[in-house]
PDB file of N, CA and C in Angstrom:
ATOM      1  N   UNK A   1       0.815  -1.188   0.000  1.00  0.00           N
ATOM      2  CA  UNK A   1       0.000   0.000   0.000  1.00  0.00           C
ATOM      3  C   UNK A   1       0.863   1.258   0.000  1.00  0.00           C
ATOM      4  N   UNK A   2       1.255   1.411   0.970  1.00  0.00           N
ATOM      5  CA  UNK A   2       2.482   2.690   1.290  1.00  0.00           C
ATOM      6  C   UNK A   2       3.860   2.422   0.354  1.00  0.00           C
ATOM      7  N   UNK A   3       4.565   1.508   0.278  1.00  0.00           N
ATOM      8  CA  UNK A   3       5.907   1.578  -0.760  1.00  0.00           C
ATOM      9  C   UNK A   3       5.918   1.331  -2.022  1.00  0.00           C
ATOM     10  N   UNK A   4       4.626   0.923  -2.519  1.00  0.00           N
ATOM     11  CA  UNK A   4       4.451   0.875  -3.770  1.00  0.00           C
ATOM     12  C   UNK A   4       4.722   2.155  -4.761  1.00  0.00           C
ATOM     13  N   UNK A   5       5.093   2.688  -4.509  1.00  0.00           N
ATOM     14  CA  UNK A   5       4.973   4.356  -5.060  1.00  0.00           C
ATOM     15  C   UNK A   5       3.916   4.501  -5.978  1.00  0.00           C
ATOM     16  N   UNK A   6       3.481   5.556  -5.934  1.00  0.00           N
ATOM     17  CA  UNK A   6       2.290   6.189  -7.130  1.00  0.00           C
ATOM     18  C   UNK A   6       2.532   6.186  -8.880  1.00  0.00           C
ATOM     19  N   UNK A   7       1.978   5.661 -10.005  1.00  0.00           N
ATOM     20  CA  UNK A   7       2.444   5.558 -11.115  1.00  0.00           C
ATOM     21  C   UNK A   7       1.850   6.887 -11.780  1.00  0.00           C
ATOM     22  N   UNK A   8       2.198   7.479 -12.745  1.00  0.00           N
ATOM     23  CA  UNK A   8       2.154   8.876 -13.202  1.00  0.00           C
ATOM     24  C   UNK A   8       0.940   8.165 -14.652  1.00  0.00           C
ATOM     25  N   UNK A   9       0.786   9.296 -15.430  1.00  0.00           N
ATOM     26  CA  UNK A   9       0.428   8.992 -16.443  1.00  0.00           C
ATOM     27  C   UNK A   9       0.769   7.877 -17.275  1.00  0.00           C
ATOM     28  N   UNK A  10       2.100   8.535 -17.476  1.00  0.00           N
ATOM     29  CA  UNK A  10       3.075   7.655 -18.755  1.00  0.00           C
ATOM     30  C   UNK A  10       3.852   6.165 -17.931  1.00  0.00           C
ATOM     31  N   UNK A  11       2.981   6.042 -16.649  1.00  0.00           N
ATOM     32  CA  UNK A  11       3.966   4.812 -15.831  1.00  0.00           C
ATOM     33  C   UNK A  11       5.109   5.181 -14.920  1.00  0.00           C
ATOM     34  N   UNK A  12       5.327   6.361 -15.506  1.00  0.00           N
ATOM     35  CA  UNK A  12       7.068   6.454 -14.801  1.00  0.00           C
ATOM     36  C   UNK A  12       6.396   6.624 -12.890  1.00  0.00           C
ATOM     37  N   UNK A  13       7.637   6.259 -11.943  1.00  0.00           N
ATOM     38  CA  UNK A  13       6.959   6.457 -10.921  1.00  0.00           C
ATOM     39  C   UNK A  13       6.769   7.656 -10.652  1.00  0.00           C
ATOM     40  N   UNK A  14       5.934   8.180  -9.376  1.00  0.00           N
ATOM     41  CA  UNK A  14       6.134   9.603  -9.445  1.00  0.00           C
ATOM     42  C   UNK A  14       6.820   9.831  -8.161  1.00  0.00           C
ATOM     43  N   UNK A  15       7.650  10.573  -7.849  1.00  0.00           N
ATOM     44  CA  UNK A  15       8.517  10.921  -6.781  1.00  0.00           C
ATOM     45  C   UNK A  15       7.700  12.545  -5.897  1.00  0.00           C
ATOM     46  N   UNK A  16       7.419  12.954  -6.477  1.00  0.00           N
ATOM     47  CA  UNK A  16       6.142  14.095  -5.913  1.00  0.00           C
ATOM     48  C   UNK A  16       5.084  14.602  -5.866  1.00  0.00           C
ATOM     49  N   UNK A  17       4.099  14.647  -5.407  1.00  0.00           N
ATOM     50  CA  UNK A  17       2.346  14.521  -5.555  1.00  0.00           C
ATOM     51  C   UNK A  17       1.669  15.464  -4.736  1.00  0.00           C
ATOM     52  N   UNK A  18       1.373  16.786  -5.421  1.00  0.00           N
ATOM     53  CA  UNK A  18       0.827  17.888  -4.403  1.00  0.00           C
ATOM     54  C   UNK A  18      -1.026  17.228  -5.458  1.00  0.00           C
ATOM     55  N   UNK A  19      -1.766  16.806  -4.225  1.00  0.00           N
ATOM     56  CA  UNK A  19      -2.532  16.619  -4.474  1.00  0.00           C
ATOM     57  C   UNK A  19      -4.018  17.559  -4.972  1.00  0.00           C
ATOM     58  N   UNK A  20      -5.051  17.264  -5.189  1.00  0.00           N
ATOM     59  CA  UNK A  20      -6.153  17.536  -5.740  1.00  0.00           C
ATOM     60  C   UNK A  20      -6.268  18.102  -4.146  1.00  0.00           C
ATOM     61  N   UNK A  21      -6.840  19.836  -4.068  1.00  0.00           N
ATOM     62  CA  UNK A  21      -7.084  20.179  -2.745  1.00  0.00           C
ATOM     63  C   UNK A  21      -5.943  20.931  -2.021  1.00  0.00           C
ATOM     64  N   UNK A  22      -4.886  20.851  -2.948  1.00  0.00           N
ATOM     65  CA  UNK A  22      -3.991  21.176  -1.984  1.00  0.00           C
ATOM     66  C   UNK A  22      -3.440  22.636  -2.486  1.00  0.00           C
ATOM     67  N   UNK A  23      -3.047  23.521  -1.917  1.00  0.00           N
ATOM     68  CA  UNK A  23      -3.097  24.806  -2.146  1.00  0.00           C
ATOM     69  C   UNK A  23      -1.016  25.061  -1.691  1.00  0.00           C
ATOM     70  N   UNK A  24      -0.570  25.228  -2.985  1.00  0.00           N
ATOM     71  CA  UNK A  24       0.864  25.897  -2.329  1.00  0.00           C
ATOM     72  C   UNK A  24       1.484  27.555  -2.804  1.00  0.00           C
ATOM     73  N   UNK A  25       2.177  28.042  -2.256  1.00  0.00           N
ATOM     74  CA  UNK A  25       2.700  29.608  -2.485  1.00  0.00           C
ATOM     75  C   UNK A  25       4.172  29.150  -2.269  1.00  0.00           C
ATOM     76  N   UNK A  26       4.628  29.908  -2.939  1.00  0.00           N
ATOM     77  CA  UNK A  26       6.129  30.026  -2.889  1.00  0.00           C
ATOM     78  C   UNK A  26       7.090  29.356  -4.593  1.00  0.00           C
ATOM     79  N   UNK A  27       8.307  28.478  -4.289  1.00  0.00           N
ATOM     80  CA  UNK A  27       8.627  28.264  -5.084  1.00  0.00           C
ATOM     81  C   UNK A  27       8.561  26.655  -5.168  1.00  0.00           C
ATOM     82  N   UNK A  28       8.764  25.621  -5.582  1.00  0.00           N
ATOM     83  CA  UNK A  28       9.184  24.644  -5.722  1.00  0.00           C
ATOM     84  C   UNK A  28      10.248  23.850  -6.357  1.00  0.00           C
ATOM     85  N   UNK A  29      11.579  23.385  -5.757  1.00  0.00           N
ATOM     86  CA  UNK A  29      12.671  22.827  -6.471  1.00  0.00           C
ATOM     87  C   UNK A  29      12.206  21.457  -5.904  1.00  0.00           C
ATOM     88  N   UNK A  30      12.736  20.671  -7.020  1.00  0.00           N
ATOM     89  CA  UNK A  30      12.639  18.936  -6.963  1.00  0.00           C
ATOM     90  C   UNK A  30      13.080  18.295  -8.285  1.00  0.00           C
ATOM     91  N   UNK A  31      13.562  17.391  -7.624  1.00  0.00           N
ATOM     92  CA  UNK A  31      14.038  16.247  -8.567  1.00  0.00           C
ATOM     93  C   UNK A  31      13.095  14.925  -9.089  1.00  0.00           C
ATOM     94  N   UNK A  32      13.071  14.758 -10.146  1.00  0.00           N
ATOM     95  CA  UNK A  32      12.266  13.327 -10.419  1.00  0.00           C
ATOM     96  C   UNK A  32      11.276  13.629 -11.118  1.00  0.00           C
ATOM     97  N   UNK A  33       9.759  13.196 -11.096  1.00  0.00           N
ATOM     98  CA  UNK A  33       8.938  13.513 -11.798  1.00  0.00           C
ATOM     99  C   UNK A  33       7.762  14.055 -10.337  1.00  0.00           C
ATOM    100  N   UNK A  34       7.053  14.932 -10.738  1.00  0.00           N
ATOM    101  CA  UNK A  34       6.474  15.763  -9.885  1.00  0.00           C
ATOM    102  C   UNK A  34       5.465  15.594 -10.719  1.00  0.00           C
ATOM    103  N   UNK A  35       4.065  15.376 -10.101  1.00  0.00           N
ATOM    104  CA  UNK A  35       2.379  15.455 -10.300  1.00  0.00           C
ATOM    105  C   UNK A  35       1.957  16.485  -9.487  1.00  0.00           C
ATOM    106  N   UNK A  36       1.133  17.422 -10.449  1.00  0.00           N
ATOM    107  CA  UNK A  36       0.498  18.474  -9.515  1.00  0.00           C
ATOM    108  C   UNK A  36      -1.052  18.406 -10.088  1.00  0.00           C
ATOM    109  N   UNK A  37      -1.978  18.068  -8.943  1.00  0.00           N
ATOM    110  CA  UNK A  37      -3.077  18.175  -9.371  1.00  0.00           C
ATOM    111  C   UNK A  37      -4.117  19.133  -8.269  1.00  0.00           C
ATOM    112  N   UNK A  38      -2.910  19.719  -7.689  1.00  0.00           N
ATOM    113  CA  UNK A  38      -3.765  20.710  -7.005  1.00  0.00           C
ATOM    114  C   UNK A  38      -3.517  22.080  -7.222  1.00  0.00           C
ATOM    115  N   UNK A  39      -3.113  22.955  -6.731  1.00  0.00           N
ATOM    116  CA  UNK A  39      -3.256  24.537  -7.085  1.00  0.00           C
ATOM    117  C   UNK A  39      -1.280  24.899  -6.424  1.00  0.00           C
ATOM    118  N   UNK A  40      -0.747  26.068  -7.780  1.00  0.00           N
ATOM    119  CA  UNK A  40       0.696  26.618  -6.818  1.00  0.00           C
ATOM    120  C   UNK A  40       0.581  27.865  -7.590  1.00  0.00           C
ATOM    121  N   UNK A  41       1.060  28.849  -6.319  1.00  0.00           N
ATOM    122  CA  UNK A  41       1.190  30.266  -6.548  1.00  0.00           C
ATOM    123  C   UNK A  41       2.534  30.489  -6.975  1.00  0.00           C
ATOM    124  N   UNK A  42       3.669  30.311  -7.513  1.00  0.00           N
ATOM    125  CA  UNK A  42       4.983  30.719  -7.667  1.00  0.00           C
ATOM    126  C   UNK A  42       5.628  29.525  -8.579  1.00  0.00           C
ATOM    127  N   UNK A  43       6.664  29.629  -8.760  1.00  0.00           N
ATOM    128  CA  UNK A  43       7.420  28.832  -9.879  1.00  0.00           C
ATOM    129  C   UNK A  43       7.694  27.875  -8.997  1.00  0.00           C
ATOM    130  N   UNK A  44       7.731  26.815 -10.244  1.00  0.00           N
ATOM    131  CA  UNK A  44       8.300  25.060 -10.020  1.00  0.00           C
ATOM    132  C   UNK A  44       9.327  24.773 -11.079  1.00  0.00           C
ATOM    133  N   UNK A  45      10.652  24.489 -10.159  1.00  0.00           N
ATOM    134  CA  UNK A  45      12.156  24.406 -10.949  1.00  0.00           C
ATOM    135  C   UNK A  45      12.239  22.837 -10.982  1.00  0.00           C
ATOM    136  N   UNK A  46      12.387  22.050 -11.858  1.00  0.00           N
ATOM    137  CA  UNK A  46      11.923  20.525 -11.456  1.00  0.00           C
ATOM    138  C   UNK A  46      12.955  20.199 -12.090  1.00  0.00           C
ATOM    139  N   UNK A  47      14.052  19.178 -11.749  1.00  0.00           N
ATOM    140  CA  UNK A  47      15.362  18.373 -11.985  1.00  0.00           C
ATOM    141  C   UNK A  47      14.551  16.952 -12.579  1.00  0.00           C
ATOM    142  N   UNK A  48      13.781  17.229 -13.707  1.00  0.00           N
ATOM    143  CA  UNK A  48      12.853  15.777 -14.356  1.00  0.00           C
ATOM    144  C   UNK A  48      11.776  16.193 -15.062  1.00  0.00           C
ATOM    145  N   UNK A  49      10.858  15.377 -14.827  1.00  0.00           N
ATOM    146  CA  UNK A  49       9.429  15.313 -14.991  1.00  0.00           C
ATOM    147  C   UNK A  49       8.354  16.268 -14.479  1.00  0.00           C
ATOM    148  N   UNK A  50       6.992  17.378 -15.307  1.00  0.00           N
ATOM    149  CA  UNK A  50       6.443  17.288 -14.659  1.00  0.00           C
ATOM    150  C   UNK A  50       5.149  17.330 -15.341  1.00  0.00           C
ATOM    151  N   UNK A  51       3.825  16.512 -14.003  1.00  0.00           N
ATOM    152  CA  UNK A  51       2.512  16.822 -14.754  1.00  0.00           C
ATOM    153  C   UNK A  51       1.747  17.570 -14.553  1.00  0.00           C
ATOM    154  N   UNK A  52       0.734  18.399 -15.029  1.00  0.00           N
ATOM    155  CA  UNK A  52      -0.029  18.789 -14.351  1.00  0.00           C
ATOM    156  C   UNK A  52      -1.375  18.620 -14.780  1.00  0.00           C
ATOM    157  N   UNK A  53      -2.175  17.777 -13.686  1.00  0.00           N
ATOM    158  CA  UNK A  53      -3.191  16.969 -14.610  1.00  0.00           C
ATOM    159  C   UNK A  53      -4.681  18.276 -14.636  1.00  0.00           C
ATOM    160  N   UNK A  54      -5.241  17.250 -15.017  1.00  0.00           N
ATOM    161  CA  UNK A  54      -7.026  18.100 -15.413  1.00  0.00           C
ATOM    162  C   UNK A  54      -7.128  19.725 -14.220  1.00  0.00           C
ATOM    163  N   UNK A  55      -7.180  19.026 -13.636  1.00  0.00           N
ATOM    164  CA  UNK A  55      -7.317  20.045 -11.662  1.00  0.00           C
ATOM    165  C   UNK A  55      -6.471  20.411 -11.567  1.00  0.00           C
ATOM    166  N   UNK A  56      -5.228  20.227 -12.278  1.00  0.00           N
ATOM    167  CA  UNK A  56      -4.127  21.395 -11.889  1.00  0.00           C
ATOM    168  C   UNK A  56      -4.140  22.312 -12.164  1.00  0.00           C
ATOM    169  N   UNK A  57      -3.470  23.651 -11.142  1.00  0.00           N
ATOM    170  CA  UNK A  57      -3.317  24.883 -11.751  1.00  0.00           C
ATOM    171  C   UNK A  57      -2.341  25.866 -11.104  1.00  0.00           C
ATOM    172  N   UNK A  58      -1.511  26.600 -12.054  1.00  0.00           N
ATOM    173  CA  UNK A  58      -0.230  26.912 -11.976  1.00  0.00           C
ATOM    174  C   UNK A  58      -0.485  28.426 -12.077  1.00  0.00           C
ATOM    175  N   UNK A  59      -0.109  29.794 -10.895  1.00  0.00           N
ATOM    176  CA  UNK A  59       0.104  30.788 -11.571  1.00  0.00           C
ATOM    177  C   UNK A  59       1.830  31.452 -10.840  1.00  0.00           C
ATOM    178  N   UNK A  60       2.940  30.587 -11.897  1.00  0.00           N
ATOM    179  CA  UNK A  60       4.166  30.939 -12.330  1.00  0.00           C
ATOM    180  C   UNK A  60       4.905  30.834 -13.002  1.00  0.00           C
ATOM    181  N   UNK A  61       5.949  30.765 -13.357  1.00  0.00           N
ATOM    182  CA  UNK A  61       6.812  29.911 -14.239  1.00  0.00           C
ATOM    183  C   UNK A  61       7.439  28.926 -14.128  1.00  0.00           C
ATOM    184  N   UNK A  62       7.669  28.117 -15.110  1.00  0.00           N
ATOM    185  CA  UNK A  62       7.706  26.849 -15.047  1.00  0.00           C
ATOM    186  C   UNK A  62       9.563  26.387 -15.780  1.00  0.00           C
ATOM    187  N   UNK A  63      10.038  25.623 -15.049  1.00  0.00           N
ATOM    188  CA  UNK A  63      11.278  24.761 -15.809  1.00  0.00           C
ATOM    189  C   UNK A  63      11.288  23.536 -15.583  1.00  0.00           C
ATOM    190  N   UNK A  64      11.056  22.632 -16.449  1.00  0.00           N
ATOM    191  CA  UNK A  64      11.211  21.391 -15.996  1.00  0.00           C
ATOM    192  C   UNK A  64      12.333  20.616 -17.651  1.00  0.00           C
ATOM    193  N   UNK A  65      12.680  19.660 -17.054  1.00  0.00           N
ATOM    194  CA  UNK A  65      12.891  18.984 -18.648  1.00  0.00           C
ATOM    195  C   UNK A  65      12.110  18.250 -19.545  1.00  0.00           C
ATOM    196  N   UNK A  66      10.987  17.832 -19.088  1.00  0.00           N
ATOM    197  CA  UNK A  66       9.935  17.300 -19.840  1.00  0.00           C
ATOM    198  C   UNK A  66       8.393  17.884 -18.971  1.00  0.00           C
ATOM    199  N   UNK A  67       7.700  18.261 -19.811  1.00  0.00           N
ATOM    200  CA  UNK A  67       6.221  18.806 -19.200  1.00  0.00           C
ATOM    201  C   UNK A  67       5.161  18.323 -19.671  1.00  0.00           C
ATOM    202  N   UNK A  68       4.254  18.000 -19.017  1.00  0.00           N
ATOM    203  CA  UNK A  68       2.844  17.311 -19.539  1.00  0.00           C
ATOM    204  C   UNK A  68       1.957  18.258 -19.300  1.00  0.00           C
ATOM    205  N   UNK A  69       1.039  18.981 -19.488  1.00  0.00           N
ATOM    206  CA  UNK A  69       0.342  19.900 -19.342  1.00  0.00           C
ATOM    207  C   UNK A  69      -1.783  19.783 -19.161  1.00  0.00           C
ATOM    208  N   UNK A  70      -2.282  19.059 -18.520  1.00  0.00           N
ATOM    209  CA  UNK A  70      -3.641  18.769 -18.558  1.00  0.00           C
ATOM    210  C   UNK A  70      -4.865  20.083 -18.399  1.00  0.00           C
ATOM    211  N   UNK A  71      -3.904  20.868 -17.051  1.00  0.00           N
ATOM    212  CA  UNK A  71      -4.613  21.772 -16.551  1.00  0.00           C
ATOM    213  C   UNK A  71      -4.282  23.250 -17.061  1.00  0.00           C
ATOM    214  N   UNK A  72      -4.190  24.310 -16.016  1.00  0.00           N
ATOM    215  CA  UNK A  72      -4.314  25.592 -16.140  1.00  0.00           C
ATOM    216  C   UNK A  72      -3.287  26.290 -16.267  1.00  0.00           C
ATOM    217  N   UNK A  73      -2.128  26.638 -16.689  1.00  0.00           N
ATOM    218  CA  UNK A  73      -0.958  27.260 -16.488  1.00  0.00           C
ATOM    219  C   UNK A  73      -1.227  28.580 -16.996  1.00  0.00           C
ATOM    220  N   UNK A  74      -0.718  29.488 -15.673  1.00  0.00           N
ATOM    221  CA  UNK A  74      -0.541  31.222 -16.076  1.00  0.00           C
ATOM    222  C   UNK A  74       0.927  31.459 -15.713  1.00  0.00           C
ATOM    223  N   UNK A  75       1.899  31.309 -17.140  1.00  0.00           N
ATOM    224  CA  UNK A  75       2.875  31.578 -16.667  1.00  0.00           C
ATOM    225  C   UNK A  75       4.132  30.746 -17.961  1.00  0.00           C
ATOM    226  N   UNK A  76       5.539  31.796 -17.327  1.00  0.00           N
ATOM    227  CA  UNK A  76       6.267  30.879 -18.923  1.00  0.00           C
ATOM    228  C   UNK A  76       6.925  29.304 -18.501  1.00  0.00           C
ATOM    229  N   UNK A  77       6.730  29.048 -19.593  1.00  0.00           N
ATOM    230  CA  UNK A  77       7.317  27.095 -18.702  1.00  0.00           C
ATOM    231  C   UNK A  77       8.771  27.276 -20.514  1.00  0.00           C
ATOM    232  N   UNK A  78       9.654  26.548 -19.584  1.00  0.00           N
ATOM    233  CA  UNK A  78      11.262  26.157 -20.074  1.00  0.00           C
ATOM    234  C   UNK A  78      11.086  24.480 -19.940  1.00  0.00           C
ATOM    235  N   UNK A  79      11.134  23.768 -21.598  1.00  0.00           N
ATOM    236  CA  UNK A  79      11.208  22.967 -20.660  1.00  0.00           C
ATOM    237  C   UNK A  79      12.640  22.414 -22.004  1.00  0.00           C
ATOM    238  N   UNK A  80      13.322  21.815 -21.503  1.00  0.00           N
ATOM    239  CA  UNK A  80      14.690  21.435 -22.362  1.00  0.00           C
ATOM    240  C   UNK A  80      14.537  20.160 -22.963  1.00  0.00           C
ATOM    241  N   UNK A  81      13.801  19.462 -22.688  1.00  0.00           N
ATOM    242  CA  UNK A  81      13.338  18.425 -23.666  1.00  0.00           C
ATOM    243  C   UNK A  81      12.322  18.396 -24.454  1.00  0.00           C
ATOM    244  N   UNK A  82      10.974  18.212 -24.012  1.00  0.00           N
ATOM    245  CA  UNK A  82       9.608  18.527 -24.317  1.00  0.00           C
ATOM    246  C   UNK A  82       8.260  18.749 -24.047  1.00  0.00           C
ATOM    247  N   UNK A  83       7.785  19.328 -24.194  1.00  0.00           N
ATOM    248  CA  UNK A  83       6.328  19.996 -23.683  1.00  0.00           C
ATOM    249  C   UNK A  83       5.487  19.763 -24.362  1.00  0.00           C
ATOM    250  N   UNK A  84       4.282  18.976 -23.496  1.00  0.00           N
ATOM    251  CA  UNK A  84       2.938  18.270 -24.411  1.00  0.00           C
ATOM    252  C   UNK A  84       2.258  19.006 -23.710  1.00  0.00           C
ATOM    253  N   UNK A  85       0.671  20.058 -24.218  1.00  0.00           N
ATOM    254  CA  UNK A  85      -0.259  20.366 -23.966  1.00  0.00           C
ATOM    255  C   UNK A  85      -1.409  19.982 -24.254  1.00  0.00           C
ATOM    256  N   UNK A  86      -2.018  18.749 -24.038  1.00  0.00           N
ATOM    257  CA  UNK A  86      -3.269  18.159 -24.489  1.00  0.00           C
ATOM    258  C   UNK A  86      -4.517  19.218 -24.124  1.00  0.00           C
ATOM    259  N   UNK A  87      -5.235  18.579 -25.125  1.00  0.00           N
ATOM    260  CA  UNK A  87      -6.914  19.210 -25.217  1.00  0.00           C
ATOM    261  C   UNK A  87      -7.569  19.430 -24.007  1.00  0.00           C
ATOM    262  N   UNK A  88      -7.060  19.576 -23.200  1.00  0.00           N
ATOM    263  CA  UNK A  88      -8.181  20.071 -22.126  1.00  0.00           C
ATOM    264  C   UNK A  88      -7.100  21.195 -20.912  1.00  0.00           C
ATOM    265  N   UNK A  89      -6.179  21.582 -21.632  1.00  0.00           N
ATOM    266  CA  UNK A  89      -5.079  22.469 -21.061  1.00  0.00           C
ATOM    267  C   UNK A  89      -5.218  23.753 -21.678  1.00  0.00           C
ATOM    268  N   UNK A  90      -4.861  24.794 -20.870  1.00  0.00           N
ATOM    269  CA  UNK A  90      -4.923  25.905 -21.102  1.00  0.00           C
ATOM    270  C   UNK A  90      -3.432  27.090 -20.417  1.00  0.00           C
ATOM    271  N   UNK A  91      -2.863  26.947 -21.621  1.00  0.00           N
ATOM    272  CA  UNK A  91      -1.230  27.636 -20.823  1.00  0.00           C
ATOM    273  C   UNK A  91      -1.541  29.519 -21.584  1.00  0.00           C
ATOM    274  N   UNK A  92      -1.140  30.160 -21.111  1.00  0.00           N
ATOM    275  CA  UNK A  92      -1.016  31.302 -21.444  1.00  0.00           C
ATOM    276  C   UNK A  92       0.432  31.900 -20.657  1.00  0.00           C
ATOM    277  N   UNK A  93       1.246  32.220 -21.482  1.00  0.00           N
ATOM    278  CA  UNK A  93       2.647  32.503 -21.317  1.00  0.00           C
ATOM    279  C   UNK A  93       3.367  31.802 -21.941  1.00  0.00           C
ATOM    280  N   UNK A  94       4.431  32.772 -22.696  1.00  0.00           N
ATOM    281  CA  UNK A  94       5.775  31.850 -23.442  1.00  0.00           C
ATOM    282  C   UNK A  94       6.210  30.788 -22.821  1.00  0.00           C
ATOM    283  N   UNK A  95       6.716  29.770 -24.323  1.00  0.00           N
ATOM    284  CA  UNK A  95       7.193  28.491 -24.067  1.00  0.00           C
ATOM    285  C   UNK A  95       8.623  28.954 -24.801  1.00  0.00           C
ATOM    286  N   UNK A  96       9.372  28.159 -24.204  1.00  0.00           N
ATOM    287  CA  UNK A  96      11.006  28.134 -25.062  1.00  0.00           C
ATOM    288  C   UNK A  96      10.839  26.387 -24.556  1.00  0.00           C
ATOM    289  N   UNK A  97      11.025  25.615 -25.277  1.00  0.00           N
ATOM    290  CA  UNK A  97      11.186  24.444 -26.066  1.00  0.00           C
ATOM    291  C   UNK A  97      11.949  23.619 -26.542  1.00  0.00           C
ATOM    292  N   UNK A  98      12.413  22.238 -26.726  1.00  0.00           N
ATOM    293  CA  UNK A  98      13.186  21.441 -27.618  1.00  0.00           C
ATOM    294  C   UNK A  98      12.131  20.895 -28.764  1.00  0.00           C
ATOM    295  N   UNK A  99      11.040  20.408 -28.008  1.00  0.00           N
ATOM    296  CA  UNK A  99      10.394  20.074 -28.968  1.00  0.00           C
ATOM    297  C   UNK A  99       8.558  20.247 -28.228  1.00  0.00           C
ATOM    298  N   UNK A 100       7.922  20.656 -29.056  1.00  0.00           N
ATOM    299  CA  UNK A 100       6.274  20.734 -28.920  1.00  0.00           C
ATOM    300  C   UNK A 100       5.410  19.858 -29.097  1.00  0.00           C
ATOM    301  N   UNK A 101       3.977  19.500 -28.646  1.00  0.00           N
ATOM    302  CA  UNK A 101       2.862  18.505 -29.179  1.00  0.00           C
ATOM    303  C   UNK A 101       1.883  19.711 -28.321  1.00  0.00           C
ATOM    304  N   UNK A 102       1.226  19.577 -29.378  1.00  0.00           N
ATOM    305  CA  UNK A 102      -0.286  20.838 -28.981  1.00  0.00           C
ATOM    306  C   UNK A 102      -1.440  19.874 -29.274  1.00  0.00           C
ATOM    307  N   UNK A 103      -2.342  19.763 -28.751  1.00  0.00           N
ATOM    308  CA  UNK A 103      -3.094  18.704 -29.200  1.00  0.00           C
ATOM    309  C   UNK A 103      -4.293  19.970 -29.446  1.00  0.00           C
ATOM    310  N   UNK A 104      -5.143  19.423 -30.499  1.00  0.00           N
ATOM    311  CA  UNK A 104      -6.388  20.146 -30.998  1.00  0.00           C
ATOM    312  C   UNK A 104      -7.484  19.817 -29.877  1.00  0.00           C
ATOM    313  N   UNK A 105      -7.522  21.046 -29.525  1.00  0.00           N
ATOM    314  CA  UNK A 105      -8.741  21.715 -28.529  1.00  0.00           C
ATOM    315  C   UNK A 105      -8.181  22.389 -27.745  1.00  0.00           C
ATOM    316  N   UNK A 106      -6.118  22.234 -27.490  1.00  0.00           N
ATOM    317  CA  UNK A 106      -5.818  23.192 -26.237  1.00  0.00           C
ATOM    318  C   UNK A 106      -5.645  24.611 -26.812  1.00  0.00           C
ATOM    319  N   UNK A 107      -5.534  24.963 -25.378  1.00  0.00           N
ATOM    320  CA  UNK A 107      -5.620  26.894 -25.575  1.00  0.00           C
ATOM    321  C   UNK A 107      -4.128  27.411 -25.350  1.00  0.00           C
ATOM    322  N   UNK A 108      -3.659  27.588 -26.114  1.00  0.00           N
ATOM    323  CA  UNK A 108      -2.151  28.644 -25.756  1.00  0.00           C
ATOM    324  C   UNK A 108      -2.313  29.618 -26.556  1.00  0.00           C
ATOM    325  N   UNK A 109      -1.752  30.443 -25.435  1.00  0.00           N
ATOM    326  CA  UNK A 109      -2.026  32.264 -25.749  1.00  0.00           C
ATOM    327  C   UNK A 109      -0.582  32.965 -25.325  1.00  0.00           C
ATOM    328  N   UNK A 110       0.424  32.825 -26.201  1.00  0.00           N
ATOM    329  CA  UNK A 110       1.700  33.081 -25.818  1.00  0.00           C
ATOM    330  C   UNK A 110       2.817  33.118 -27.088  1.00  0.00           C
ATOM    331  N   UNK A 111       4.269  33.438 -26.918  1.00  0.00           N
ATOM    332  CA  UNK A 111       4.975  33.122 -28.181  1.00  0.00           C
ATOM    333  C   UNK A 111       5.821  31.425 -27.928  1.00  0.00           C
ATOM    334  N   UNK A 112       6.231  31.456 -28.861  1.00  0.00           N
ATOM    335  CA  UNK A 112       6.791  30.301 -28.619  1.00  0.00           C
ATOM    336  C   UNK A 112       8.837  30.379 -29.492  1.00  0.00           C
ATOM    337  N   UNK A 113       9.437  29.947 -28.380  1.00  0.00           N
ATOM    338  CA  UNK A 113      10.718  29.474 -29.087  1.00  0.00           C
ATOM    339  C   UNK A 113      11.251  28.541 -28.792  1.00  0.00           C
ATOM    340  N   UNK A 114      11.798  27.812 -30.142  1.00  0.00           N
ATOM    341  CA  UNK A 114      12.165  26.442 -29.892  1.00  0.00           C
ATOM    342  C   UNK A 114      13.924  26.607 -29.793  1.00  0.00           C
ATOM    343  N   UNK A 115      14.504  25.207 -29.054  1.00  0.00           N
ATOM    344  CA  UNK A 115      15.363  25.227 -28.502  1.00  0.00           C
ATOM    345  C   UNK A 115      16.213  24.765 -29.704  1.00  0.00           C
ATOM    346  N   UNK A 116      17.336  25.007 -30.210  1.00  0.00           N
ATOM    347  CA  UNK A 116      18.129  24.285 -31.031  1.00  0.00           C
ATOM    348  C   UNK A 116      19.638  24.243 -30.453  1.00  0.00           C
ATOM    349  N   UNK A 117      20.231  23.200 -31.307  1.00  0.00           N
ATOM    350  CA  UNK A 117      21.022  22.878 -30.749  1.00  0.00           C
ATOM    351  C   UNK A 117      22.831  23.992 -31.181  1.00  0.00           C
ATOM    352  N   UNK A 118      22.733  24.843 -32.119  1.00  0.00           N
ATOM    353  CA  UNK A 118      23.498  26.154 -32.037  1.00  0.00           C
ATOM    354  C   UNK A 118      22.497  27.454 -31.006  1.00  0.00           C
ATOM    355  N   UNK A 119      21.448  27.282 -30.129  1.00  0.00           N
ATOM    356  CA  UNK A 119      21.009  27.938 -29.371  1.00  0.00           C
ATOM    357  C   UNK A 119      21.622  28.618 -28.051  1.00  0.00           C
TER     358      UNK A 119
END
């Protein structure tokens, strides 16, 4: 029950879980893959993974190396590998990028630059 760890979307385990309900301010640094399905006032610097599912919602900026995007983001997200925003996400604020997936129905309202490798 307890050491089983929590599985993320994509399987990977998840190493951090601010849950549905849960309300944070400030900043957040972490390593691994991080699930947020509850509410954060300030930036999340993430050494991995991060999600933020349906109920999530973000108003800061974002760095992670890979980003999944379900919920609400107000704010710019970095992410150095890649950033998926599926259809039921709504980001408003620049992305800088390696690589993109926008899925038809999400909302981004921002510029976008992609990362290359003379960048």
């Amino acid at each position: 029950m307890f050491g089983s760890g929590r599985k993320s979307i994509n399987g990977e385990k998840t190493d951090t879980l601010i849950g549905k309900g849960t309300s944070v301010e400030g900043t957040i640094n972490a390593e691994g893959t991080v699930r947020l399905d509850g509410k954060v006032h300030g930036g999340l610097n993430i050494a991995g993974n991060l999600i933020v599912g349906e109920e999530g919602a973000i108003k800061g900026n974002i760095k992670a190396e890979n980003a999944f995007i379900a919920g609400v983001v107000e704010g710019n997200v970095i992410a150095t590998s890649q950033l998926h925003i599926t259809h039921t996400a709504k980001l408003i604020g620049d992305i800088t990028v390696k690589n993109v997936i926008i899925d038809e129905g999400a909302i981004f309202i921002g510029n976008c630059k992609i990362i290359t490798e003379n960048t």
